[in-house]
N, C-alpha and C. Protein backbone atom coordinates (compact mmCIF):
# COMPACT_ATOMS: atom_id res chain seq x y z
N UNK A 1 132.86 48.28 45.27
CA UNK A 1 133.30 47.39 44.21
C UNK A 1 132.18 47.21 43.17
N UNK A 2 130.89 47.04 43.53
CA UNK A 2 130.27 46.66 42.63
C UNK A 2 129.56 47.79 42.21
N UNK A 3 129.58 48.65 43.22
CA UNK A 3 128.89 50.40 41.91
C UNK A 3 129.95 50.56 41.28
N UNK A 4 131.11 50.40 41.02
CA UNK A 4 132.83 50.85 40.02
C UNK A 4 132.56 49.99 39.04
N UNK A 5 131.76 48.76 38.90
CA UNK A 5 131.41 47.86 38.15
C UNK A 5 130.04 48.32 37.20
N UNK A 6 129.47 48.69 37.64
CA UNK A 6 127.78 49.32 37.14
C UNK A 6 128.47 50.98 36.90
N UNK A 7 129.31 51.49 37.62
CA UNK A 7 129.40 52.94 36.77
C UNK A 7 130.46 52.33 35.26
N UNK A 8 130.99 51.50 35.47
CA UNK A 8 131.94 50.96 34.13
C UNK A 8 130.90 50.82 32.82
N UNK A 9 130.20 50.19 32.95
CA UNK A 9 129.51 49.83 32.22
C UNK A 9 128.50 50.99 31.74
N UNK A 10 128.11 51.66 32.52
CA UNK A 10 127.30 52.81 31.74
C UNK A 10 128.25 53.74 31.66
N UNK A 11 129.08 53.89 31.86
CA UNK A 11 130.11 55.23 30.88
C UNK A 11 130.49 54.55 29.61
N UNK A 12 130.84 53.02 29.56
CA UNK A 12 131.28 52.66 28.29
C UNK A 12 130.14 52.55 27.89
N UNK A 13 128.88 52.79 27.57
CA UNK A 13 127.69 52.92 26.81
C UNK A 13 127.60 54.40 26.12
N UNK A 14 128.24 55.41 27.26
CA UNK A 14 128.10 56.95 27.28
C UNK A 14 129.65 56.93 25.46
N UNK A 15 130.72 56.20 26.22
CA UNK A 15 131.77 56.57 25.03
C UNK A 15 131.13 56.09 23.90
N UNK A 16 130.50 54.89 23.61
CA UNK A 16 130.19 54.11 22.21
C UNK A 16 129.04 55.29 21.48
N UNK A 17 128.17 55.32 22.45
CA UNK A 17 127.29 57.00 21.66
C UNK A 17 127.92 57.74 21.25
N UNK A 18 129.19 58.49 21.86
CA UNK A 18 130.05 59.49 21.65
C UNK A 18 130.83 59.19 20.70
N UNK A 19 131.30 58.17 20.20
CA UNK A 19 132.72 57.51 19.34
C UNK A 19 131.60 57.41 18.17
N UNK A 20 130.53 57.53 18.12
CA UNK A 20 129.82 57.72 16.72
C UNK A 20 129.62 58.95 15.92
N UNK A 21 129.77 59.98 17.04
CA UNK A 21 129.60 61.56 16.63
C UNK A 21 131.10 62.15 16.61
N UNK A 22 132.09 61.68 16.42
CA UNK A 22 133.63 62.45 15.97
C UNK A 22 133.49 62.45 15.07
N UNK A 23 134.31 64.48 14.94
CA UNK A 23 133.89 64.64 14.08
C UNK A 23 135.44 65.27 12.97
N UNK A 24 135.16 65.69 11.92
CA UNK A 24 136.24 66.09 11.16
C UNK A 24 136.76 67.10 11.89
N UNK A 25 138.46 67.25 11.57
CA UNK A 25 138.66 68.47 12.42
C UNK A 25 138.91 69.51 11.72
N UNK A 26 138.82 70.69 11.75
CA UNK A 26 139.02 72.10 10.99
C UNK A 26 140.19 72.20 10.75
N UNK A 27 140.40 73.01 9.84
CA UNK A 27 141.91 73.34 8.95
C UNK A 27 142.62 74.68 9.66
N UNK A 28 142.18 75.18 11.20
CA UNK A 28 142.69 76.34 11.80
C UNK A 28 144.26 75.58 12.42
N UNK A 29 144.59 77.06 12.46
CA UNK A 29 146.41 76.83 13.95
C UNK A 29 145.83 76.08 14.77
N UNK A 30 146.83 75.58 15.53
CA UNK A 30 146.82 75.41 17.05
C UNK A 30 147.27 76.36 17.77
N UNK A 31 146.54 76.99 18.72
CA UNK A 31 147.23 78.34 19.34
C UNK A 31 146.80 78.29 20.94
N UNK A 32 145.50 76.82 21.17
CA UNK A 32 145.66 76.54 22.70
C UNK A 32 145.48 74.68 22.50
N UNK A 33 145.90 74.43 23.99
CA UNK A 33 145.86 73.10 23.77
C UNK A 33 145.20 72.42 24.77
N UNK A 34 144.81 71.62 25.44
CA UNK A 34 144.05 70.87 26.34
C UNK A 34 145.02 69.62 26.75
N UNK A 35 145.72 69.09 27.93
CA UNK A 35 146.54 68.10 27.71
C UNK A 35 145.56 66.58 28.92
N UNK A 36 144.50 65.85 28.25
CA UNK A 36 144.48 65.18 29.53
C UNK A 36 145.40 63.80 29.68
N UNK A 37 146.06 63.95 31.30
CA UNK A 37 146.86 62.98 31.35
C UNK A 37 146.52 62.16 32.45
N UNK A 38 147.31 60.78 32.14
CA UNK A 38 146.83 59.88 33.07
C UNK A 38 148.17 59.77 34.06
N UNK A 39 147.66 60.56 35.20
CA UNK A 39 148.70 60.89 36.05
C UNK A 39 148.79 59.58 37.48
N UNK A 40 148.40 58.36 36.52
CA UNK A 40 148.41 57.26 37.53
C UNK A 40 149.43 56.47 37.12
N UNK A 41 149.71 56.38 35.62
CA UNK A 41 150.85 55.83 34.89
C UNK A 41 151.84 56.78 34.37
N UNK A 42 151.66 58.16 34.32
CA UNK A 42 152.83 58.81 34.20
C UNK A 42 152.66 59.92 35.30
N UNK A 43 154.41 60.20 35.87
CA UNK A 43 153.61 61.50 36.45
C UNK A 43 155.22 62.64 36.37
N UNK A 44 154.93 62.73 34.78
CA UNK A 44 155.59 63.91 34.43
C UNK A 44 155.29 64.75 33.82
N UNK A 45 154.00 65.29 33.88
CA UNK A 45 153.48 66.25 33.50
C UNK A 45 153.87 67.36 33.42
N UNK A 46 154.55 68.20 34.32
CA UNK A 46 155.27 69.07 34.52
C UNK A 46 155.89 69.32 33.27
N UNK A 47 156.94 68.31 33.21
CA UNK A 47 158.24 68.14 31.97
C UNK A 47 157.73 67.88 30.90
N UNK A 48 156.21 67.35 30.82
CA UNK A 48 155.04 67.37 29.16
C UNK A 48 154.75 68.73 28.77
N UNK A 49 154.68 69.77 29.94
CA UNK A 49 153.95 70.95 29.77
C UNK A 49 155.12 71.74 29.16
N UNK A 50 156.71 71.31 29.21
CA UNK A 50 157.79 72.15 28.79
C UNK A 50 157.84 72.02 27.32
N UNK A 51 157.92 70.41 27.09
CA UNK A 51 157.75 70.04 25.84
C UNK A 51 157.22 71.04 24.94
N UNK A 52 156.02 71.16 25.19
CA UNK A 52 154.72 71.82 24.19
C UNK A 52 155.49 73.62 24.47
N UNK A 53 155.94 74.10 25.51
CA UNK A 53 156.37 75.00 25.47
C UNK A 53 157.64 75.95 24.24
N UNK A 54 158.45 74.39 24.52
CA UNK A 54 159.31 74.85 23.64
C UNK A 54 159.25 74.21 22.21
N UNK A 55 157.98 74.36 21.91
CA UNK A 55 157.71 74.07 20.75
C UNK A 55 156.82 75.18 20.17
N UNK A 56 156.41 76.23 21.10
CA UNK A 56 155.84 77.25 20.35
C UNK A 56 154.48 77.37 21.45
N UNK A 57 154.15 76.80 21.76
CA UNK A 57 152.78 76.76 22.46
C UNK A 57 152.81 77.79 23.91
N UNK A 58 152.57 78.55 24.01
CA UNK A 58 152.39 79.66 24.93
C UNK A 58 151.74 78.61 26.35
N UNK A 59 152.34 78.97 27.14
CA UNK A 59 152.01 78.28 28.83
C UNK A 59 150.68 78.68 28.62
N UNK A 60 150.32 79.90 28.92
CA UNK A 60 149.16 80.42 29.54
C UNK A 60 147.92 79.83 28.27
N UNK A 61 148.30 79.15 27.54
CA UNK A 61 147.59 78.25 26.42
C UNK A 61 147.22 77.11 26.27
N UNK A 62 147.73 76.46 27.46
CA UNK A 62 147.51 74.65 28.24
C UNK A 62 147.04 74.95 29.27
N UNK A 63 146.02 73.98 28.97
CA UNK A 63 145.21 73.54 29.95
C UNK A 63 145.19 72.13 30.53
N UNK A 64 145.63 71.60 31.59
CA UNK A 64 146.03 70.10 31.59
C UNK A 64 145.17 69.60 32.70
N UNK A 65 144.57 68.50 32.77
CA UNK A 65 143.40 68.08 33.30
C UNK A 65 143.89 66.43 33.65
N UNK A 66 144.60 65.71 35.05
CA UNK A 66 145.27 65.08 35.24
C UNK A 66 144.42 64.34 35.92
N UNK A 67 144.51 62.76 35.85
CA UNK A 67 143.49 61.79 36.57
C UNK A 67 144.72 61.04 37.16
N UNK A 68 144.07 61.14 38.84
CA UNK A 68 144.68 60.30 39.72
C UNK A 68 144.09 59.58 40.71
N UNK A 69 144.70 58.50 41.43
CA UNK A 69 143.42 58.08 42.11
C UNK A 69 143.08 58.59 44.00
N UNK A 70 144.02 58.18 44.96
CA UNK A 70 143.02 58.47 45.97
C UNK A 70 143.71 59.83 46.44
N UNK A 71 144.58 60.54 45.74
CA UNK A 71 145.68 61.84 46.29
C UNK A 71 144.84 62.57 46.47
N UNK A 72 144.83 63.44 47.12
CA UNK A 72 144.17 64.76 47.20
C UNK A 72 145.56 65.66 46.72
N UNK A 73 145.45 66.69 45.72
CA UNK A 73 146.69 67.17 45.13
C UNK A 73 145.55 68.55 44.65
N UNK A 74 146.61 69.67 45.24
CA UNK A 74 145.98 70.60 45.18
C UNK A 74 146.20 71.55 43.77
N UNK A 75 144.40 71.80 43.01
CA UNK A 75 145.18 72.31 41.78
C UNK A 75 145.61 73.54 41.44
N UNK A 76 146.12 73.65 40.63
CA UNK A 76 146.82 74.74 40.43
C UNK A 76 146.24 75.80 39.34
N UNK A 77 146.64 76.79 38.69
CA UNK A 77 146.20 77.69 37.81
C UNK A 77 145.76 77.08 36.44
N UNK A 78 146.37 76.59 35.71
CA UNK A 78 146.45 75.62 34.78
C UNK A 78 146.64 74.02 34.81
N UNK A 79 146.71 73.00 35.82
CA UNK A 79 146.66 72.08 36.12
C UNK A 79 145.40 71.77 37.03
N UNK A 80 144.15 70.51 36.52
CA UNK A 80 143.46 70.51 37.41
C UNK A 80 143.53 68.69 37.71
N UNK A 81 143.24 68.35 38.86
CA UNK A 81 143.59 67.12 39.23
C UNK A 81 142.04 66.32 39.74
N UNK A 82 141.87 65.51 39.32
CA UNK A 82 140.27 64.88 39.13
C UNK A 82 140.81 62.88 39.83
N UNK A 83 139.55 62.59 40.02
CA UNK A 83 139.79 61.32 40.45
C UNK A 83 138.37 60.69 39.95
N UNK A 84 138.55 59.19 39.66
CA UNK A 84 137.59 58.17 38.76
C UNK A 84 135.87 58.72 39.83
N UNK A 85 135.76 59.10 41.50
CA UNK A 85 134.46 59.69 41.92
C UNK A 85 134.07 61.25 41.46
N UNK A 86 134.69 61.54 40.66
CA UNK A 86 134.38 63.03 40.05
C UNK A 86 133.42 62.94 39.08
N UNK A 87 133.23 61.34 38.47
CA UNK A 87 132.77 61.45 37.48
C UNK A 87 131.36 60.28 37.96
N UNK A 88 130.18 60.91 37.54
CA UNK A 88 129.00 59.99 38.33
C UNK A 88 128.73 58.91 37.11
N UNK A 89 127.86 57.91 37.84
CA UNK A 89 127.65 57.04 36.94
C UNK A 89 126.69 57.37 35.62
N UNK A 90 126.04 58.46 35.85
CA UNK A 90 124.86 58.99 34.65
C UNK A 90 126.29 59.61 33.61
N UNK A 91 127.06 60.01 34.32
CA UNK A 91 128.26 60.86 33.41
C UNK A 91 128.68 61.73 33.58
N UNK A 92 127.81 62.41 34.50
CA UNK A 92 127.68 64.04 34.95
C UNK A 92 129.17 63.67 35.67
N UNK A 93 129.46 65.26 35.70
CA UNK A 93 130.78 65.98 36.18
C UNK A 93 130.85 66.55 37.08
N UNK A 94 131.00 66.75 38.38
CA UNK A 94 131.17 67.21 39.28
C UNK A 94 131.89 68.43 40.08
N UNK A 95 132.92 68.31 39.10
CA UNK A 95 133.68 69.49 39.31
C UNK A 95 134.07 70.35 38.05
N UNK A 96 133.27 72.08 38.36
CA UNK A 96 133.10 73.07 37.46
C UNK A 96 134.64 72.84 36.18
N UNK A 97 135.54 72.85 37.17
CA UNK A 97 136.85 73.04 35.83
C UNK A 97 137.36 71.72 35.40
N UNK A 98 136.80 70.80 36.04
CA UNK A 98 136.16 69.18 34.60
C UNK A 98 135.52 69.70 33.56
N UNK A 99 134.45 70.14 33.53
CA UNK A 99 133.33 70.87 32.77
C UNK A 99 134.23 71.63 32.11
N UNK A 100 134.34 72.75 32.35
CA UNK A 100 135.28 73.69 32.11
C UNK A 100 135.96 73.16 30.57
N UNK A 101 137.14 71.90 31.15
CA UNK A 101 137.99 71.67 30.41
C UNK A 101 137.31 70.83 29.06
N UNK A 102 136.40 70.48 29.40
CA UNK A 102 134.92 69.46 28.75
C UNK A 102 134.98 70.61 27.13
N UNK A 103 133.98 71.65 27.88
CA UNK A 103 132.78 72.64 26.94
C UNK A 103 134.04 73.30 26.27
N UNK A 104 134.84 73.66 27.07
CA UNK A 104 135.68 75.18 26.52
C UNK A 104 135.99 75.01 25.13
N UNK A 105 136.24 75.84 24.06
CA UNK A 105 136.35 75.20 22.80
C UNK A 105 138.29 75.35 23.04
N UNK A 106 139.03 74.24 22.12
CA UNK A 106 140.64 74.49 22.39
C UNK A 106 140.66 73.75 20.54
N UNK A 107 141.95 74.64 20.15
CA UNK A 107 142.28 73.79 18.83
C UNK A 107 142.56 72.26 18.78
N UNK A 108 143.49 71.87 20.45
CA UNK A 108 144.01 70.65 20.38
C UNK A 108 143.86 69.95 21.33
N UNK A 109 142.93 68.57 21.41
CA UNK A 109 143.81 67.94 22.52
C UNK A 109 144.47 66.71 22.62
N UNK A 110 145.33 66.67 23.46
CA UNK A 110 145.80 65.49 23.81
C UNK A 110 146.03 64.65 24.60
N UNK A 111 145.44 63.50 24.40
CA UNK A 111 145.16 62.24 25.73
C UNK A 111 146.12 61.70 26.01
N UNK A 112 146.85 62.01 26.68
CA UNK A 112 148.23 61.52 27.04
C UNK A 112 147.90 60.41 28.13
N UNK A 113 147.71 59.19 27.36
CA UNK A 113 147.44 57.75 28.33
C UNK A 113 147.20 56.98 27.31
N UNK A 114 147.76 55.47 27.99
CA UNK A 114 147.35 54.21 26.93
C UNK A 114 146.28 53.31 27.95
N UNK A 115 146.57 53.42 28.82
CA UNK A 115 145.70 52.74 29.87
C UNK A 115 144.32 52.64 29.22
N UNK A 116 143.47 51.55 29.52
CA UNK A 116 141.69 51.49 29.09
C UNK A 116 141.14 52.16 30.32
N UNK A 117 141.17 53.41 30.85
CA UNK A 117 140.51 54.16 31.85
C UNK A 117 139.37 54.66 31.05
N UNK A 118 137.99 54.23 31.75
CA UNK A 118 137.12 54.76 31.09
C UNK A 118 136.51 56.11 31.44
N UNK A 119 137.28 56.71 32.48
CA UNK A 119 137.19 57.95 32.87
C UNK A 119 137.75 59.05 31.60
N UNK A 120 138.96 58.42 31.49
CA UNK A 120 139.55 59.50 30.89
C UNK A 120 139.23 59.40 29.12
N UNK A 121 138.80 58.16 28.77
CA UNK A 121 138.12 58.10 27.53
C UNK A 121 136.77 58.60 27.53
N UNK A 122 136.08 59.11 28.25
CA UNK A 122 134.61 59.64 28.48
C UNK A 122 135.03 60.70 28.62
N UNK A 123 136.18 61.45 29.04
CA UNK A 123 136.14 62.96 28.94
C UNK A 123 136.96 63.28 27.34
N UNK A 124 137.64 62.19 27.22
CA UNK A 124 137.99 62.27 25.79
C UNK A 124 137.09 62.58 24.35
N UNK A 125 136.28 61.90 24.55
CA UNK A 125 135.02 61.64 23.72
C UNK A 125 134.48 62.91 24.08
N UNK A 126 133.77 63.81 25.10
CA UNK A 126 132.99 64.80 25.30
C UNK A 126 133.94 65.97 24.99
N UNK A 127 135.00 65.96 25.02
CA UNK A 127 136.01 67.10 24.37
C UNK A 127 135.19 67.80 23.31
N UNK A 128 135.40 69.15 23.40
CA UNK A 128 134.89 69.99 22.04
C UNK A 128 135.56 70.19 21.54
N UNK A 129 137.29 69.87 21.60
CA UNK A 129 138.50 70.16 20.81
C UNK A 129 138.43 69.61 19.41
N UNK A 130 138.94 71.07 19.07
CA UNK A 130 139.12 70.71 17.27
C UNK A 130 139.57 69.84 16.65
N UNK A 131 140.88 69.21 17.20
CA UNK A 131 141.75 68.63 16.52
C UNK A 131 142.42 67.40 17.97
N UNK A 132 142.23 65.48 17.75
CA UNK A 132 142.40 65.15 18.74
C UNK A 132 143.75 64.25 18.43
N UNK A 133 144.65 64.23 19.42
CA UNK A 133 145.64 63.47 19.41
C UNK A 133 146.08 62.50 20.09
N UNK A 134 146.37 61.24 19.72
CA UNK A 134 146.19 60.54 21.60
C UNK A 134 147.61 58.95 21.01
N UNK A 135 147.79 58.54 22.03
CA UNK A 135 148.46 56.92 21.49
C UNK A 135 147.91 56.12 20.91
N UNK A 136 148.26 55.44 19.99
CA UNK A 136 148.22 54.11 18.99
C UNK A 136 147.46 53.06 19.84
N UNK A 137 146.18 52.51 19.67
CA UNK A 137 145.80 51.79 20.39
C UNK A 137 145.00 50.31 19.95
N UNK A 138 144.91 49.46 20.09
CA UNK A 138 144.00 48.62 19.35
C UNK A 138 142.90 48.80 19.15
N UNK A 139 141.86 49.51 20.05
CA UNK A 139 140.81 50.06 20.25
C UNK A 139 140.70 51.08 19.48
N UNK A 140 139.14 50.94 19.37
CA UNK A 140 138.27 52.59 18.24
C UNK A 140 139.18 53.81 19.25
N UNK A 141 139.20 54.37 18.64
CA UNK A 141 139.29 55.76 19.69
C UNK A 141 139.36 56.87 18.72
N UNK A 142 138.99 58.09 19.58
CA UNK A 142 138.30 59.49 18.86
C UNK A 142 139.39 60.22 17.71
N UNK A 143 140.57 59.61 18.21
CA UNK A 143 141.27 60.43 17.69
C UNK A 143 141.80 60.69 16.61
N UNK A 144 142.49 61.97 15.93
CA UNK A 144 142.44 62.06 14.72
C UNK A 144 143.61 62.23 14.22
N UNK A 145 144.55 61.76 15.22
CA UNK A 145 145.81 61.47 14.89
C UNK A 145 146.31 60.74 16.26
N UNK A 146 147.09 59.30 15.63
CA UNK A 146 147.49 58.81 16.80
C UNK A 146 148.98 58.60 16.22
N UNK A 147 149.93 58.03 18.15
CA UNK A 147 151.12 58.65 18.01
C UNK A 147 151.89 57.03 18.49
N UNK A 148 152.44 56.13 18.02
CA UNK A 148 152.77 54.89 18.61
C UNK A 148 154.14 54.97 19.56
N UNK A 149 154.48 55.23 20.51
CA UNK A 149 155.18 55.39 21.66
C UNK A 149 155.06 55.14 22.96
N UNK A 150 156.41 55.27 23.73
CA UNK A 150 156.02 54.58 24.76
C UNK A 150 155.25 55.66 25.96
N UNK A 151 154.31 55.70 26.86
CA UNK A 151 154.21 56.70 27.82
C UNK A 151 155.26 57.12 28.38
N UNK A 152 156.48 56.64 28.96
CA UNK A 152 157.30 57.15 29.47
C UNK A 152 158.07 58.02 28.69
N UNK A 153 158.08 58.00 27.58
CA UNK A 153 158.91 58.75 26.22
C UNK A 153 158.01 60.44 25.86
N UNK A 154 157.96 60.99 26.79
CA UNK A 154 157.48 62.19 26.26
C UNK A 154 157.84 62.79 25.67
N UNK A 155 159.16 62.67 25.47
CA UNK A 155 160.20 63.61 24.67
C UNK A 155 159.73 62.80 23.19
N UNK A 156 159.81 61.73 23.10
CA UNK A 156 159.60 61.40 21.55
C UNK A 156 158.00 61.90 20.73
N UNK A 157 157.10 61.64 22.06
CA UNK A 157 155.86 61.81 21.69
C UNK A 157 155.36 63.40 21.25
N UNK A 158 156.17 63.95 21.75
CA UNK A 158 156.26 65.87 21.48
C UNK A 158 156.71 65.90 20.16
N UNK A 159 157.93 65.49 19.51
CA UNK A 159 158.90 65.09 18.68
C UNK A 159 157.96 64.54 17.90
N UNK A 160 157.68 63.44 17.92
CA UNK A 160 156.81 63.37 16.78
C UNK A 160 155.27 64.00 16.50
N UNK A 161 154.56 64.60 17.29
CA UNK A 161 153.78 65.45 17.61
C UNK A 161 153.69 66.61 16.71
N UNK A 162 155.01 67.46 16.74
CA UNK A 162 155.08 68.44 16.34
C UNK A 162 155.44 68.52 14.89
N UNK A 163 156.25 67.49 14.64
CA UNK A 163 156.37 66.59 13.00
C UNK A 163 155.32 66.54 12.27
N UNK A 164 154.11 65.78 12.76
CA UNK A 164 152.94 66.12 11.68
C UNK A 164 152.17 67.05 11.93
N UNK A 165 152.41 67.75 12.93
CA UNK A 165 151.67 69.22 13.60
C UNK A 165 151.99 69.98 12.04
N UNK A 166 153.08 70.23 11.85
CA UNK A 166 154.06 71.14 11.11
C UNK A 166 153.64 70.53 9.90
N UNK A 167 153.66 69.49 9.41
CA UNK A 167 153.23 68.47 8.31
C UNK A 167 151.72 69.01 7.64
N UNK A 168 151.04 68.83 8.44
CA UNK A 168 149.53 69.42 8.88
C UNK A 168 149.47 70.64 8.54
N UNK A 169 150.29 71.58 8.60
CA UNK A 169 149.56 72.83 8.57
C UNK A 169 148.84 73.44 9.20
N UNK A 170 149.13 73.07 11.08
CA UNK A 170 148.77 73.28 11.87
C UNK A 170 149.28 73.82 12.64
N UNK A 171 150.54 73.91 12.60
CA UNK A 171 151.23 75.15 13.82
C UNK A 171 152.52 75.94 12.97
């Protein structure tokens, strides 16, 4: 209880450094995408990954990086499944295809969560993705387009997604 308390506090030191260095995003396509989701409040990921499919986005082009808490859930080719001890209190990452999904460069990503998880806003922030997309929030956040909907509404959030995607001059 009380190291979850002391790692809280120095990752939200780690995001406020990070939420100072976002940066503009480039005028390229989107042609891969990064999806991290918070697979503690939604868990339809699956049916998120169709979405983006039938919207043009090639499968083998998502990469989805899902936070849950005590499951052990085994990952898959393109789905990797992480939990709030993956991530140490200095910040460091623990597991290579965390990292992975971290460094890799991707045109897009998207934080599919409203929750204040400071896990998944610390991998948000360290994203090298070009272009970031995430929910409407009261809070600063990185992103460079936000989407006001409900989590359970994936279908709308794709839907409107792809609206200023297309708007943008981005896909």
């Amino acid at each position: 209880m009380f190291f979850s308390i002391i790692k809280k506090v120095s990752l939200k030191k780690n995001v406020k450094k990070y939420l100072s260095k976002v940066t503009t995003p480039s005028g390229d396509k989107i042609t891969t995408v990064n999806l991290l989701v918070d697979g503690i409040h939604f868990n339809e990921t699956l049916k998120l990954i169709e979405e983006f499919v039938k919207n043009g986005i090639k499968r083998e082009n998502i990469n989805v990086l899902v936070l849950v808490r005590d499951k052990t859930i085994l990952d898959t080719d393109r789905i990797t499944y992480f939990r709030p001890k993956d991530i140490a209190l200095s910040g460091n990452v623990s597991k290579d295809k965390i990292n992975s999904f971290i460094y890799e460069k991707s045109d897009l990503l998207v934080s599919y969560y409203k929750s204040n998880e400071i896990n998944l806003d610390y991998i948000s922030l360290k994203s090298t993705s070009d272009f970031k997309v995430g929910f409407w929030t009261n809070d600063k956040n990185p992103n460079h387009l936000t989407i006001d909907s409900s989590l359970s509404d994936y279908k709308l959030f794709t839907e409107e997604l792809f609206k200023y995607l297309k708007a943008l001059h981005k896909i």
